[in-house]
N, C-alpha and C. Protein backbone atom coordinates (compact mmCIF):
# COMPACT_ATOMS: atom_id res chain seq x y z
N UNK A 1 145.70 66.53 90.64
CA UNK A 1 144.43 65.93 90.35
C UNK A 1 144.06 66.16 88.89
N UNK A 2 144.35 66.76 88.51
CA UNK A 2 143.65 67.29 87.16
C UNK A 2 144.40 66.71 85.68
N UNK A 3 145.73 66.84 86.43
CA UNK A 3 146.60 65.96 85.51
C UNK A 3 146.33 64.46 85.46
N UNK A 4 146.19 63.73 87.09
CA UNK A 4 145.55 62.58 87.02
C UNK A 4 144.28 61.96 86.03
N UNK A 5 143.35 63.48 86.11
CA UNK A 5 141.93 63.02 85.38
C UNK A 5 141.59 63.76 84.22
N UNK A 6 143.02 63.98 83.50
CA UNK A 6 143.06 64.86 82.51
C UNK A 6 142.18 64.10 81.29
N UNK A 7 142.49 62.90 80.77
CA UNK A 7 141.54 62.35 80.12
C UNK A 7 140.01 62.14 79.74
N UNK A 8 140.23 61.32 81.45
CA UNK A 8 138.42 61.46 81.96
C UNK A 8 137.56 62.59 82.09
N UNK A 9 138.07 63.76 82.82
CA UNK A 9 137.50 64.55 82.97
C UNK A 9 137.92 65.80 82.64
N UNK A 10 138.86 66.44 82.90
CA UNK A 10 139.13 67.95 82.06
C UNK A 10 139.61 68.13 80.99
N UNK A 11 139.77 67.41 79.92
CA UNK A 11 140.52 67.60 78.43
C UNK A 11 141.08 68.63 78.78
N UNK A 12 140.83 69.37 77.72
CA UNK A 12 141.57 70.67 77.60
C UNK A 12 141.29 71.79 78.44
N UNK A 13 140.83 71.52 79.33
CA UNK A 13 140.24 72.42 80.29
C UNK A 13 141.13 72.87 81.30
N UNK A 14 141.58 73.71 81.98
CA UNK A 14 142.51 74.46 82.40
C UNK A 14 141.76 75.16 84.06
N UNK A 15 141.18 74.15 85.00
CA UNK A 15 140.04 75.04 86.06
C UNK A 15 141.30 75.77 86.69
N UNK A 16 140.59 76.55 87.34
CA UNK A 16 140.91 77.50 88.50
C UNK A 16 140.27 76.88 89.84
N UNK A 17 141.30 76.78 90.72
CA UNK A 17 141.18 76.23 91.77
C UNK A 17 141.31 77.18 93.09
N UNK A 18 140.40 77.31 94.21
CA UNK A 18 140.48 78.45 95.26
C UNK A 18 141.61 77.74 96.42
N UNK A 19 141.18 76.63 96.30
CA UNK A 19 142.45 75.83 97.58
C UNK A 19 141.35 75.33 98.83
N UNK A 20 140.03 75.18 98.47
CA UNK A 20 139.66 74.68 99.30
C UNK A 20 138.13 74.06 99.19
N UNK A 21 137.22 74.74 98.12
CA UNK A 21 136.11 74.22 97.56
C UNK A 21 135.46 74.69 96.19
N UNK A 22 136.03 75.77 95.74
CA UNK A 22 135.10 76.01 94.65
C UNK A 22 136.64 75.71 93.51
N UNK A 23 135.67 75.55 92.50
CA UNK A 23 137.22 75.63 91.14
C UNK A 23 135.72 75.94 89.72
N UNK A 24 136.66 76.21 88.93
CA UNK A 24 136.08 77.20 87.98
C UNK A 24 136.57 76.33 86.20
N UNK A 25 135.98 76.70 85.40
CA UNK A 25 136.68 75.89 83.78
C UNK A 25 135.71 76.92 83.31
N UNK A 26 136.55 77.32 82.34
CA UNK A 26 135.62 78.45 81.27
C UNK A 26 134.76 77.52 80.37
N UNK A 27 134.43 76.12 80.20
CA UNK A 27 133.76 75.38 79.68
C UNK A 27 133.09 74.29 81.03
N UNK A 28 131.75 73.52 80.58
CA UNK A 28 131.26 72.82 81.33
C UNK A 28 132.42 71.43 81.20
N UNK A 29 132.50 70.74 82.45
CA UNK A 29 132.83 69.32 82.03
C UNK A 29 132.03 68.24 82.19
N UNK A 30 132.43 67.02 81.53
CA UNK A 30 131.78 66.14 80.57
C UNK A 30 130.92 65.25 81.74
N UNK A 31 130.39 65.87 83.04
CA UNK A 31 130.12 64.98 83.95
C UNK A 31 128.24 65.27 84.31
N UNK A 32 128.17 66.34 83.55
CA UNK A 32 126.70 66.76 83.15
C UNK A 32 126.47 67.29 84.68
N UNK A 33 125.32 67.13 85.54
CA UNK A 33 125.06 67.79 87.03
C UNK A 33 125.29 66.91 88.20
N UNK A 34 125.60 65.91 87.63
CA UNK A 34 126.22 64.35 88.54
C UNK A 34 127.62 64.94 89.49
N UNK A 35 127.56 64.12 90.51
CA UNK A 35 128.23 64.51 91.51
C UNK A 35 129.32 63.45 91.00
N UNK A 36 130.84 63.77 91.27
CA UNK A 36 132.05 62.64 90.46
C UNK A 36 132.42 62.54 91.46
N UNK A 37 132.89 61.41 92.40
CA UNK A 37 133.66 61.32 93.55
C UNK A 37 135.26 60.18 93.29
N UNK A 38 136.15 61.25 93.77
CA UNK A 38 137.28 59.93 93.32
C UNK A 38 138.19 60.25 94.10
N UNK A 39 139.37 59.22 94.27
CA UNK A 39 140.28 59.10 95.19
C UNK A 39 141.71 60.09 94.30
N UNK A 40 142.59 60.87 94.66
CA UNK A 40 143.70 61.37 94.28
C UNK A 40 144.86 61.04 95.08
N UNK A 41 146.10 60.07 94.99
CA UNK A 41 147.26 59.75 95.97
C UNK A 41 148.37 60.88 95.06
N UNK A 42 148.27 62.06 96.12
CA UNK A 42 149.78 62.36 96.05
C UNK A 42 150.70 61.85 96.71
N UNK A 43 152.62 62.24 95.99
CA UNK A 43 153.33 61.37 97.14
C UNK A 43 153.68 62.57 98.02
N UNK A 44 154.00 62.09 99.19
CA UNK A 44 154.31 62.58 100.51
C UNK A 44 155.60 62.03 101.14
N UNK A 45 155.95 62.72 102.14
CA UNK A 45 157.54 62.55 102.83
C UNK A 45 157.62 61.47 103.23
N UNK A 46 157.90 60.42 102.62
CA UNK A 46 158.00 59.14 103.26
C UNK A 46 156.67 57.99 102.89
N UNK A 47 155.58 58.93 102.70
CA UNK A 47 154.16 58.07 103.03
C UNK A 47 153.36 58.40 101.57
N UNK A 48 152.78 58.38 101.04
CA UNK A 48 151.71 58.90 100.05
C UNK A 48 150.49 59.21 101.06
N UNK A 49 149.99 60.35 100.16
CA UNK A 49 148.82 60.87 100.72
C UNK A 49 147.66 60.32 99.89
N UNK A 50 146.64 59.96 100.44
CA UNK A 50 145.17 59.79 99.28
C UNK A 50 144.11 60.59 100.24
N UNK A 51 143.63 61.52 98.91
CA UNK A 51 142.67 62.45 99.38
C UNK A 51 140.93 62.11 98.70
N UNK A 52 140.09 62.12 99.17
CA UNK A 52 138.93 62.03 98.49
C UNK A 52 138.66 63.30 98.09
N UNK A 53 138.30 63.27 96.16
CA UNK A 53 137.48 64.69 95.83
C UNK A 53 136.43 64.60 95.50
N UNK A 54 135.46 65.07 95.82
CA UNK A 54 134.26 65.37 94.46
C UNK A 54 134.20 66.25 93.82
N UNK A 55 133.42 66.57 92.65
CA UNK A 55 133.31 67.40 91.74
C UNK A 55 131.70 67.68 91.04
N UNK A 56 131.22 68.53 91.70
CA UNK A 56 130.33 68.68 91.12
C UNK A 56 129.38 69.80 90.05
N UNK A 57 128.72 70.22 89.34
CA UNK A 57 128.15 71.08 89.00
C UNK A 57 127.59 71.93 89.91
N UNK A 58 127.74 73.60 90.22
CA UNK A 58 126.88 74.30 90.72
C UNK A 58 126.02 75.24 90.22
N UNK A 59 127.14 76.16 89.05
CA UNK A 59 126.06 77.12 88.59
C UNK A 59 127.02 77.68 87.33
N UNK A 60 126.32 78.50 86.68
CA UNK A 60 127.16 78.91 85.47
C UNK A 60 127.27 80.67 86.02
N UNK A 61 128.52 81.08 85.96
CA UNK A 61 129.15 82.53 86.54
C UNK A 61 129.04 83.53 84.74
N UNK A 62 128.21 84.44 85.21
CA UNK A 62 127.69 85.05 84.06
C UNK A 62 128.60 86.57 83.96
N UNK A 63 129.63 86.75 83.02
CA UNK A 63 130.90 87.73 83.46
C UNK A 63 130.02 89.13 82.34
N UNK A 64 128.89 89.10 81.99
CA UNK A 64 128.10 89.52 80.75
C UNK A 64 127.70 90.52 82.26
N UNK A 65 127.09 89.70 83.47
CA UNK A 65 126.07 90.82 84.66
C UNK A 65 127.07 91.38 84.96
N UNK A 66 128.46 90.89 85.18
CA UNK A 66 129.56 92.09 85.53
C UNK A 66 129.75 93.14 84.86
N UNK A 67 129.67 92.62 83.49
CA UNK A 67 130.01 93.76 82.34
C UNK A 67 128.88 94.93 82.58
N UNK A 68 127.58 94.63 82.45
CA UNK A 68 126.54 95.41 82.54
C UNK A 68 126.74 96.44 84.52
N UNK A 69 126.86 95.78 85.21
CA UNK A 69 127.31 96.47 85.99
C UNK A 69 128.58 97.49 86.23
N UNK A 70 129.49 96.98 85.85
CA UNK A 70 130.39 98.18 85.58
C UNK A 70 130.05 98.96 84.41
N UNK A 71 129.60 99.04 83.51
CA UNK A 71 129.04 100.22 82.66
C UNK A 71 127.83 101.24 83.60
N UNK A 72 127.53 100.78 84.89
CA UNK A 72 126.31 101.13 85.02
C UNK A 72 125.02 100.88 85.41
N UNK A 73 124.74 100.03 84.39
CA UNK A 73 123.41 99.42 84.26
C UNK A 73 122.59 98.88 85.03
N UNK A 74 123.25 97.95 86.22
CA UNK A 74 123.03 97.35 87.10
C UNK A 74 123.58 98.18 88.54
N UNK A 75 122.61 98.19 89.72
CA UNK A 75 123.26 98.94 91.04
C UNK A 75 123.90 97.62 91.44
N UNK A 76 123.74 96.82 91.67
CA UNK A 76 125.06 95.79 92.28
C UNK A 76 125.90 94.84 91.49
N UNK A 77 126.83 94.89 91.96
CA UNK A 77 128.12 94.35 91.35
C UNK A 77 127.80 92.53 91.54
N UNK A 78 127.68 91.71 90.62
CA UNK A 78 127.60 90.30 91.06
C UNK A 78 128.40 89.40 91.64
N UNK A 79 128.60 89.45 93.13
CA UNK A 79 129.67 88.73 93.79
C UNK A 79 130.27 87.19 93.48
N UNK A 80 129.66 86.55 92.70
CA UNK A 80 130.13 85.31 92.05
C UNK A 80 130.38 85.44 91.10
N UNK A 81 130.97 86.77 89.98
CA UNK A 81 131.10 86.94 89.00
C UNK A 81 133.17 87.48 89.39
N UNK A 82 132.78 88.46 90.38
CA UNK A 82 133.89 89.03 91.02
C UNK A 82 135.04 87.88 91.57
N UNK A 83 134.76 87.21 92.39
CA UNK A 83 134.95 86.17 93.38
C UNK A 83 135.35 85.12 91.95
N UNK A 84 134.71 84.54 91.04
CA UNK A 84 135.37 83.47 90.07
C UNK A 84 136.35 84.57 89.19
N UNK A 85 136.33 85.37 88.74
CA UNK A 85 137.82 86.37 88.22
C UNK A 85 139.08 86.25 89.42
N UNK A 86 138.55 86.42 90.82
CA UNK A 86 139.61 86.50 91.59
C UNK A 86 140.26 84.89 92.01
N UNK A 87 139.67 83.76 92.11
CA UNK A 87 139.73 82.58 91.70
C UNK A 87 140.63 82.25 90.44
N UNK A 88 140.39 82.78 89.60
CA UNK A 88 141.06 82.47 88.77
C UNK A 88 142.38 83.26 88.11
N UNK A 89 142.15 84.38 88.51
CA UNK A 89 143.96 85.38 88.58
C UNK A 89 144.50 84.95 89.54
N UNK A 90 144.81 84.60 90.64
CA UNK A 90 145.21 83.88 91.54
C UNK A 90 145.35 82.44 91.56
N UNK A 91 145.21 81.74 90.91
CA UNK A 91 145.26 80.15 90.60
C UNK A 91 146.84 79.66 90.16
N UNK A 92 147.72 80.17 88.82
CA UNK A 92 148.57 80.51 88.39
C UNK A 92 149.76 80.79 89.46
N UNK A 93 149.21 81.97 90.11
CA UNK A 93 150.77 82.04 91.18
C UNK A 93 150.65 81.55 92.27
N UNK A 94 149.60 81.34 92.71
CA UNK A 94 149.89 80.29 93.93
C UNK A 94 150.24 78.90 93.67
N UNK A 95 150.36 78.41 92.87
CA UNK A 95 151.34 77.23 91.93
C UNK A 95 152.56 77.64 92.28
N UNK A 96 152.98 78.42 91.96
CA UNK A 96 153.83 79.03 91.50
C UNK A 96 155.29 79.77 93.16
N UNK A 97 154.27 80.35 93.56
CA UNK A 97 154.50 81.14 95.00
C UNK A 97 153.81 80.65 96.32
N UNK A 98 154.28 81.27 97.35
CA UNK A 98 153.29 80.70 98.81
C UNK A 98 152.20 82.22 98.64
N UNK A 99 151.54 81.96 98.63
CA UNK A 99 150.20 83.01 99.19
C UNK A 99 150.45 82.68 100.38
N UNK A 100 150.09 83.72 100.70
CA UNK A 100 149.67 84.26 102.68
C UNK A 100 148.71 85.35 102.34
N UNK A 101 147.45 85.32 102.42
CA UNK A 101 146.55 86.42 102.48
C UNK A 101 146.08 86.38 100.99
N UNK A 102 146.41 87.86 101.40
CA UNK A 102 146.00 88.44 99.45
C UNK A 102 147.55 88.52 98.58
N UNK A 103 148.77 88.37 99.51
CA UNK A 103 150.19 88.35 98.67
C UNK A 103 151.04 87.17 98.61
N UNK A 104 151.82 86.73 97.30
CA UNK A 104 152.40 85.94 97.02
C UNK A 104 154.23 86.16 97.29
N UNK A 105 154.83 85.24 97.84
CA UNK A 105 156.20 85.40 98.38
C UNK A 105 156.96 83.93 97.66
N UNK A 106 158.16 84.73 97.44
CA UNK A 106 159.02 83.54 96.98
C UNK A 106 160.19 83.24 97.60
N UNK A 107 161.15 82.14 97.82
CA UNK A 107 161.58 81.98 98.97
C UNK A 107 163.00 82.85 98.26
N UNK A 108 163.66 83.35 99.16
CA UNK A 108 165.03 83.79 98.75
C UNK A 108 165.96 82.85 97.94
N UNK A 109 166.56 83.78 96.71
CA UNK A 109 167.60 82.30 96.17
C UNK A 109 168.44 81.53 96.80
N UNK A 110 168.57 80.23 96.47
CA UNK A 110 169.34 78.98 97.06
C UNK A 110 168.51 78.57 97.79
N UNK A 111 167.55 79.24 98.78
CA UNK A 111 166.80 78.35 100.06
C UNK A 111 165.79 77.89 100.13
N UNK A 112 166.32 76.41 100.11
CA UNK A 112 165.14 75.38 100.05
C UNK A 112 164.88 74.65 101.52
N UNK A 113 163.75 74.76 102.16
CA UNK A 113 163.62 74.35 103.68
C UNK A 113 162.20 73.81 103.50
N UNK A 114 161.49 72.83 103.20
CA UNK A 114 160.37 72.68 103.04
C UNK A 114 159.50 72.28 104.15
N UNK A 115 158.55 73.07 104.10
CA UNK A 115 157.58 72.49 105.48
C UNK A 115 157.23 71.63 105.96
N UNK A 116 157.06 70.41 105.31
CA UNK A 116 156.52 68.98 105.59
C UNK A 116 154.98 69.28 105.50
N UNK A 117 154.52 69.38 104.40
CA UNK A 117 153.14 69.42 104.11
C UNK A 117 152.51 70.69 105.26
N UNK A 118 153.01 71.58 105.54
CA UNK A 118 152.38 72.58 106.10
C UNK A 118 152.67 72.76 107.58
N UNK A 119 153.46 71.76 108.12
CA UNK A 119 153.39 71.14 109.54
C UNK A 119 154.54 71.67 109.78
């Protein structure tokens, strides 16, 4: 998707994606608080897939209340501050690897057996 709407919508922007609703860009994108809805066809075994996404603005993740909390300053830790760091160290290898849980696995060398989209 992102490669698809690399133009339109993420220039140089690099989001972090959770795999199921939130995604993250260390910059705003160019879509202001407007909701973007668009079609993405990946190909698939035989068939192409088309998925509907939207994209919208929710909130800006302030990594400044984390900072102040781990020095101290603050008694609670800001869970959307935590949660978009872990979003986004994790984005990279699950590209990359299968996540299952909280760990990433790679298949043994030579063996390629692919799931059929998860199925």
């Amino acid at each position: 998707m992102v490669r698809h709407f690399k133009m339109q919508i993420f220039g140089d922007r690099q989001p972090g994606y959770d795999g199921k609703r939130n995604m993250y860009t260390a910059h705003p994108l160019p879509i202001g608080r407007d909701r973007v809805d668009m079609e993405v066809t990946l190909p698939g075994e035989g068939k192409d897939q088309t998925f509907k996404v939207s994209i919208q603005w929710v909130s800006v993740v302030s990594l400044q209340l984390l900072l102040e909390a781990l020095a101290g300053h603050l008694n609670e830790v800001p869970e959307d501050s935590v949660q978009a760091l872990d979003v986004i160290t994790r984005h990279l290898p699950s590209m990359r690897y299968t996540p299952v849980g909280r760990s990433f696995f790679s298949p043994p060398e030579g063996y390629y057996h692919p799931l059929g989209g998860g199925r």
